[in-house]
C-alpha atoms as a PDB file:
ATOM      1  CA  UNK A   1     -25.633 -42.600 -16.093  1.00  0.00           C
ATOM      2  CA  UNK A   2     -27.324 -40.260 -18.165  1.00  0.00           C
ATOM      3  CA  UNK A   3     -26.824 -37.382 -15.862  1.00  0.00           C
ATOM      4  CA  UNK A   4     -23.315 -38.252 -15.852  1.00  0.00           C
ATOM      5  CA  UNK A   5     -22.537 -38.197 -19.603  1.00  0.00           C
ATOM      6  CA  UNK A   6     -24.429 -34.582 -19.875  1.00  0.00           C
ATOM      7  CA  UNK A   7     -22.300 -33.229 -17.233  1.00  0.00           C
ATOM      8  CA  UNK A   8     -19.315 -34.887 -18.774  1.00  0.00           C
ATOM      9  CA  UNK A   9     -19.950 -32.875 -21.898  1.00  0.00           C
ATOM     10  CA  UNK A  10     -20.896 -29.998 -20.512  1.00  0.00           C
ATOM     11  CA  UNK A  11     -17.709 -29.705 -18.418  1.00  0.00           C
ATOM     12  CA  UNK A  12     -15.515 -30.641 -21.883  1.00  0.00           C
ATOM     13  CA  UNK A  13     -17.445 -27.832 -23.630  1.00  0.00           C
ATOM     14  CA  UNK A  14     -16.649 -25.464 -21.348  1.00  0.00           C
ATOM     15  CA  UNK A  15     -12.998 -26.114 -21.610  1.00  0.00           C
ATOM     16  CA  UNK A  16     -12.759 -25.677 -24.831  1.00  0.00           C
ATOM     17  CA  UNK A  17     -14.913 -22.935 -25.118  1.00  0.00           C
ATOM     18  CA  UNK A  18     -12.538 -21.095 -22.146  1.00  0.00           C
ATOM     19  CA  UNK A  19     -10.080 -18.646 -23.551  1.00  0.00           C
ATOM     20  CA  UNK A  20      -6.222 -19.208 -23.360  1.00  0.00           C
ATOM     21  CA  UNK A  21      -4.686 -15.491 -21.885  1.00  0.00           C
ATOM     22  CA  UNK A  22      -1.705 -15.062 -24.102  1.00  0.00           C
ATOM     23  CA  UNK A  23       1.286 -13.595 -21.984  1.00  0.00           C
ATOM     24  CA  UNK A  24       3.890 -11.433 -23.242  1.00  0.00           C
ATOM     25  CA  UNK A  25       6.273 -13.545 -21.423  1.00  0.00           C
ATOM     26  CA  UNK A  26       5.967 -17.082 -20.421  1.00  0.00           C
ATOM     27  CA  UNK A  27       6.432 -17.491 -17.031  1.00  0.00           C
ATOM     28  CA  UNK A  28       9.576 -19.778 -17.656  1.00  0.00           C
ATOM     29  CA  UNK A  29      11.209 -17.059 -20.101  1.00  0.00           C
ATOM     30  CA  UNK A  30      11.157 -14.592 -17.077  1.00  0.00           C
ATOM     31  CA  UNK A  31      14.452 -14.777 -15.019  1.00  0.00           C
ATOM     32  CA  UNK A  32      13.596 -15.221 -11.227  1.00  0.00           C
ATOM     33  CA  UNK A  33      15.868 -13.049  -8.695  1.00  0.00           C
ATOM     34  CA  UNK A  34      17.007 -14.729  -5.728  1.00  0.00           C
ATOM     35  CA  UNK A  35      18.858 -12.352  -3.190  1.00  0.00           C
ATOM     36  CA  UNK A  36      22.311 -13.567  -2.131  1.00  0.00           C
ATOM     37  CA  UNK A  37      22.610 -14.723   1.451  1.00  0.00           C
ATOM     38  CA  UNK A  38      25.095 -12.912   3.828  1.00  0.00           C
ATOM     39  CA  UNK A  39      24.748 -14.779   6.694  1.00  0.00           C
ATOM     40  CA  UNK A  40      24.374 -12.329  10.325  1.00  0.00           C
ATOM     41  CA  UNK A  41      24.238 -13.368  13.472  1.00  0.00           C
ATOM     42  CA  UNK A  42      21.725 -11.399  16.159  1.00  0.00           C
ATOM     43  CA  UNK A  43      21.385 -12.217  19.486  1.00  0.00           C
ATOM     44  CA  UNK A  44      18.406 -10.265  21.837  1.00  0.00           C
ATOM     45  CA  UNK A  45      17.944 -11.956  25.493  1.00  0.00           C
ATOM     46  CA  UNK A  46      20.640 -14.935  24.809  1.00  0.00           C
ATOM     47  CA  UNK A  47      18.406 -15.937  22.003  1.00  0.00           C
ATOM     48  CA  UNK A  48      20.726 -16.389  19.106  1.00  0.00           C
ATOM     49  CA  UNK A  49      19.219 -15.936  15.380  1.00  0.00           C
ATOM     50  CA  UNK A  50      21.249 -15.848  12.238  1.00  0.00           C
ATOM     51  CA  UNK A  51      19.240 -13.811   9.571  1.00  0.00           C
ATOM     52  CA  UNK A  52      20.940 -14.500   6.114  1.00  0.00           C
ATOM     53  CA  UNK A  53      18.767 -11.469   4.505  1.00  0.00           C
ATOM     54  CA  UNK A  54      19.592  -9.210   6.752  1.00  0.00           C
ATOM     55  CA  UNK A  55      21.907  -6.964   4.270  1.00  0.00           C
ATOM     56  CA  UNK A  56      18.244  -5.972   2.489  1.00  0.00           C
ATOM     57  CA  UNK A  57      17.929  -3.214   5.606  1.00  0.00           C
ATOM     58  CA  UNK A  58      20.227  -0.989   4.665  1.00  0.00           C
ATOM     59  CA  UNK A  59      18.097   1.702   2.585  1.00  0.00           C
ATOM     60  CA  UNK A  60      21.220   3.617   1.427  1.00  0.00           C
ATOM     61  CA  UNK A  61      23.392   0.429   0.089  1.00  0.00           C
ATOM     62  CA  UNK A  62      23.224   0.770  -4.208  1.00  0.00           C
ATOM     63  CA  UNK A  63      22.960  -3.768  -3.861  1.00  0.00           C
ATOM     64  CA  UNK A  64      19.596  -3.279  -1.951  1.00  0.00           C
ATOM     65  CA  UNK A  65      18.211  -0.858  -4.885  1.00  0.00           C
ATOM     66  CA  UNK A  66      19.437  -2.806  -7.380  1.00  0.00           C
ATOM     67  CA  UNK A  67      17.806  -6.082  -6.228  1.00  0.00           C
ATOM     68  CA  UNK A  68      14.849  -4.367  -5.507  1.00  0.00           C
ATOM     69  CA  UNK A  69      14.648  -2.593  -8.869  1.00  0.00           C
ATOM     70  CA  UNK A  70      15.402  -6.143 -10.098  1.00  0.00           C
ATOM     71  CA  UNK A  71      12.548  -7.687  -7.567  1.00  0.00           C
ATOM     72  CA  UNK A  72      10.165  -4.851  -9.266  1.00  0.00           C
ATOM     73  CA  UNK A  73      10.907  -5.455 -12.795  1.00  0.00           C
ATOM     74  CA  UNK A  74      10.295  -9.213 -12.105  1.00  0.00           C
ATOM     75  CA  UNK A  75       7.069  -8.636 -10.928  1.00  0.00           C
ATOM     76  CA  UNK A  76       5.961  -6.400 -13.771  1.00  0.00           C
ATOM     77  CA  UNK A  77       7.154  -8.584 -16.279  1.00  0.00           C
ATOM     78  CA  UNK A  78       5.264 -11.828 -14.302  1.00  0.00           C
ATOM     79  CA  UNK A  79       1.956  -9.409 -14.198  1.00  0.00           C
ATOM     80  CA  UNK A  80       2.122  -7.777 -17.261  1.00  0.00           C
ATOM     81  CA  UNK A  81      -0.798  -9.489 -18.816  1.00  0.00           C
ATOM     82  CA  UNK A  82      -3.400  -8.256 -15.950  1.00  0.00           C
ATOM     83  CA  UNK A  83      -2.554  -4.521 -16.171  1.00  0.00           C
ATOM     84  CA  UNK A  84      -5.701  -3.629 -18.009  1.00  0.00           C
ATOM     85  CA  UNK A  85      -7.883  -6.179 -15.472  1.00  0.00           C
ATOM     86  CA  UNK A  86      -5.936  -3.790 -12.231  1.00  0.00           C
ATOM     87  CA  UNK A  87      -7.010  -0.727 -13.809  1.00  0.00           C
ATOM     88  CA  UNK A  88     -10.334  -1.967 -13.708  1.00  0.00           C
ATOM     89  CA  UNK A  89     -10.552  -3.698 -10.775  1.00  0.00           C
ATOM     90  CA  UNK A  90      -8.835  -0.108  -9.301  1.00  0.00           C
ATOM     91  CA  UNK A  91     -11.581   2.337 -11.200  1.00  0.00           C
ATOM     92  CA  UNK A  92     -14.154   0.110  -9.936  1.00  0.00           C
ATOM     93  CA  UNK A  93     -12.731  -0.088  -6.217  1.00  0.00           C
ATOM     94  CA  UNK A  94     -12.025   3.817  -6.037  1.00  0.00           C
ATOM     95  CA  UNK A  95     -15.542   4.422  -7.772  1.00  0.00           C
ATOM     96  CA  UNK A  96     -17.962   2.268  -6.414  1.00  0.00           C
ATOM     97  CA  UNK A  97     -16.201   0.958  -3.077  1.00  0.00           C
ATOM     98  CA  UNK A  98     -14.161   3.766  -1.782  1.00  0.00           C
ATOM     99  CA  UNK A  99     -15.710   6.855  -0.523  1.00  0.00           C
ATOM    100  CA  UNK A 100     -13.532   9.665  -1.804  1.00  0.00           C
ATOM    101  CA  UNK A 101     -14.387  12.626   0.462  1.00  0.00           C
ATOM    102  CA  UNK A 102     -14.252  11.031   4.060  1.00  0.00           C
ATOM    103  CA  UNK A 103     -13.864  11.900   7.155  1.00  0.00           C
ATOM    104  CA  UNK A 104     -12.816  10.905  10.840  1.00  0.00           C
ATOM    105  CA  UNK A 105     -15.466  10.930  13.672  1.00  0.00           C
ATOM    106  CA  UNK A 106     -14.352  13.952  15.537  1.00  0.00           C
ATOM    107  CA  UNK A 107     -12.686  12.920  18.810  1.00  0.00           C
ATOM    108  CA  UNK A 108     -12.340  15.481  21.754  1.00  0.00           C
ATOM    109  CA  UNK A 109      -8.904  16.616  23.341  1.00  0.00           C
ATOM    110  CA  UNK A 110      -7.846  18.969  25.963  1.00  0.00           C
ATOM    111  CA  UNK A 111     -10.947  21.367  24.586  1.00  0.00           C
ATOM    112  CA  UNK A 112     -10.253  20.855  20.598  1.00  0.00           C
ATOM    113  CA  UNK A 113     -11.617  18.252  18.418  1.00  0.00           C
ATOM    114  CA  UNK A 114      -9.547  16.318  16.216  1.00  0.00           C
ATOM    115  CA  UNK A 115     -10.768  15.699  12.865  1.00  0.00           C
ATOM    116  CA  UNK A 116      -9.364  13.642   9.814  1.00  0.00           C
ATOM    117  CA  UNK A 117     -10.796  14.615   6.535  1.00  0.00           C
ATOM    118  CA  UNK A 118     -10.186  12.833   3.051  1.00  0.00           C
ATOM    119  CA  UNK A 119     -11.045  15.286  -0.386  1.00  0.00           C
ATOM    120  CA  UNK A 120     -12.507  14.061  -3.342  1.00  0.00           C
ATOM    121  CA  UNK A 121      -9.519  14.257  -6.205  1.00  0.00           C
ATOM    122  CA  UNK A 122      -6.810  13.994  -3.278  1.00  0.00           C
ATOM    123  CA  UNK A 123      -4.732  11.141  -2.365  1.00  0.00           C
ATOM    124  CA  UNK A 124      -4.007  12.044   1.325  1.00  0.00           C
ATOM    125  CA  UNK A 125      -5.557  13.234   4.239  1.00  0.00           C
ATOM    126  CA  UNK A 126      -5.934  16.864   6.153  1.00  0.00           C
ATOM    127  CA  UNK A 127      -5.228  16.809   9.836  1.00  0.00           C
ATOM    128  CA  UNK A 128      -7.394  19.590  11.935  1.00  0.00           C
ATOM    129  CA  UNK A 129      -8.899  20.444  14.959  1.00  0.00           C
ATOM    130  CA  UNK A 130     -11.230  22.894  16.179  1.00  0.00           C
ATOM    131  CA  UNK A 131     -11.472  24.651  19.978  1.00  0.00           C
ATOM    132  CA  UNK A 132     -14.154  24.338  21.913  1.00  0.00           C
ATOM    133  CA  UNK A 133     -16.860  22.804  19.504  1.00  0.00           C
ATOM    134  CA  UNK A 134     -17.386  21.174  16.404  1.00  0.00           C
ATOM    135  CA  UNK A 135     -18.685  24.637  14.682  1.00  0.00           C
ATOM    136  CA  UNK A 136     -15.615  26.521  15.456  1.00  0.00           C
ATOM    137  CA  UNK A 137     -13.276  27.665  12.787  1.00  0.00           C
ATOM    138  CA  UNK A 138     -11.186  24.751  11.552  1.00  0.00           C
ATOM    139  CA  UNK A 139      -7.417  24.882  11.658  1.00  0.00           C
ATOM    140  CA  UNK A 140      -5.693  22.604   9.513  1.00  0.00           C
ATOM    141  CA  UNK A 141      -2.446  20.847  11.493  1.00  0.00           C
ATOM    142  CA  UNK A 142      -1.276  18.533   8.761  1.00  0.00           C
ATOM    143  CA  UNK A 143      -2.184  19.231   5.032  1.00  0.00           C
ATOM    144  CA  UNK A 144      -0.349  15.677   3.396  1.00  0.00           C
ATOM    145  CA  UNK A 145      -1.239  16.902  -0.060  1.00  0.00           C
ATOM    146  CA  UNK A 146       0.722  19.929   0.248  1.00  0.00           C
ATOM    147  CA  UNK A 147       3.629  17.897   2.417  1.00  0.00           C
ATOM    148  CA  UNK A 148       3.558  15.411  -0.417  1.00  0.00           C
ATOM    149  CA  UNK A 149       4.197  17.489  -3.782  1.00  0.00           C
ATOM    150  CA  UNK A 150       7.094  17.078  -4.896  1.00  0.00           C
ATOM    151  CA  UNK A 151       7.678  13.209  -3.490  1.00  0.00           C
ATOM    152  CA  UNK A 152       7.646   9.808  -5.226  1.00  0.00           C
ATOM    153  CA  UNK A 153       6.480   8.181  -1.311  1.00  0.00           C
ATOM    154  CA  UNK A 154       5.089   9.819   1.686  1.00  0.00           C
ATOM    155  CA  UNK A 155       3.839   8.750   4.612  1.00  0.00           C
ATOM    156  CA  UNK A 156       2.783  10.813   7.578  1.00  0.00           C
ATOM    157  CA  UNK A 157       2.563   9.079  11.293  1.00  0.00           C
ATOM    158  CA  UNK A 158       3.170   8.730  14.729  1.00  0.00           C
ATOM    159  CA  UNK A 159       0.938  11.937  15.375  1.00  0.00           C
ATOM    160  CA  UNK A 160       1.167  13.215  19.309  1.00  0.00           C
ATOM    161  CA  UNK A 161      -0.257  16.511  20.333  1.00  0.00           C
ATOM    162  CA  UNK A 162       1.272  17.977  23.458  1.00  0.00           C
ATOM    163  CA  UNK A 163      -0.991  17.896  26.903  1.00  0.00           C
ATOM    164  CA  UNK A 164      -0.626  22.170  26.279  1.00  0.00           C
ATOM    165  CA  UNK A 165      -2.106  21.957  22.818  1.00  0.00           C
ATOM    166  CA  UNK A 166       0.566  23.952  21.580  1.00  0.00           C
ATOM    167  CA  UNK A 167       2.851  21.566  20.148  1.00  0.00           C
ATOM    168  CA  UNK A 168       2.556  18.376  17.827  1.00  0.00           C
ATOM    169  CA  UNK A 169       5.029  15.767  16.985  1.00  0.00           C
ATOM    170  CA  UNK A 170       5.004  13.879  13.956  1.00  0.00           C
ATOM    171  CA  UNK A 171       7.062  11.561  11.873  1.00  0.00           C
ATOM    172  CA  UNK A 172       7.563  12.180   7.963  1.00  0.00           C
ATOM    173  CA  UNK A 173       8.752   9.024   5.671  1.00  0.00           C
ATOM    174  CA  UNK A 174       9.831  10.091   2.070  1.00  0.00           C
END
């Protein structure tokens, strides 16, 4: 019983000694957005699906922004009380946790090796390959920090080199 009533006022002090975060907004003063439902019908194999949120594809329709935008500012507002905990939590990830300057194990193809390499300061990665052995003069295929200036997204993928070595084929999302 005594054990009981220690723990008992242990757990109370605790409580109370626990600090209240005070948000900028209250959860319940923050409107939530609920996308409208436009109900569309797909069918694939005589399976029949109706997807209601299908409307949110289109990239190019000014509703989609907007109710992302809307979806975004939501969230910001809901989170706004943890930004300086994220920017931690980030500076301790990317500092401790992440190694900056990476690279790929090399893997061998049609007499080059392909190499992905990561640079400290840089937030993308440097395709290159190198004939005939792993001292040979690099030659960089896909520099993403110089395909990326200028761009609020990008995203390099679907990388295929041609069986002749003299081609590659990639995909480029902006």
């Amino acid at each position: 019983m005594k054990i009981a009533t220690i723990l008992l006022s242990v757990s109370f002090t605790f409580a109370a000694s626990c600090k209240n975060i005070n948000m900028s907004k209250s959860i319940n003063e923050v409107a939530i957005p609920s996308a409208k439902k436009i109900s569309k019908t797909l069918e694939i194999h005589n399976d029949v699906r109706i997807d209601n949120y299908y409307w949110l594809n289109d990239r190019e329709n000014p509703e989609v922004i907007d109710y992302l935008n809307v979806e975004n500012n939501y969230t910001k507002a809901l989170m706004a009380h943890t930004e300086g905990f994220q920017k931690d939590l980030f500076e301790e990830m990317k500092g401790g946790r992440i190694k900056e300057d990476d690279s790929s194990l090399p893997y061998k193809l049609n007499g080059y090796w392909y190499i992905t390499r990561y640079e400290t300061g840089k937030d993308y990665p440097i395709y290159l390959r190198k004939k005939g052995s792993l001292d040979a003069e690099e030659e960089i295929l896909f520099d993403c920090n110089e395909m990326a200036k200028d761009q609020s997204y990008f995203s390099l993928g679907g990388i295929s080199i041609s069986q002749i070595t003299k081609w590659q084929l990639f995909l480029q999302i902006q």
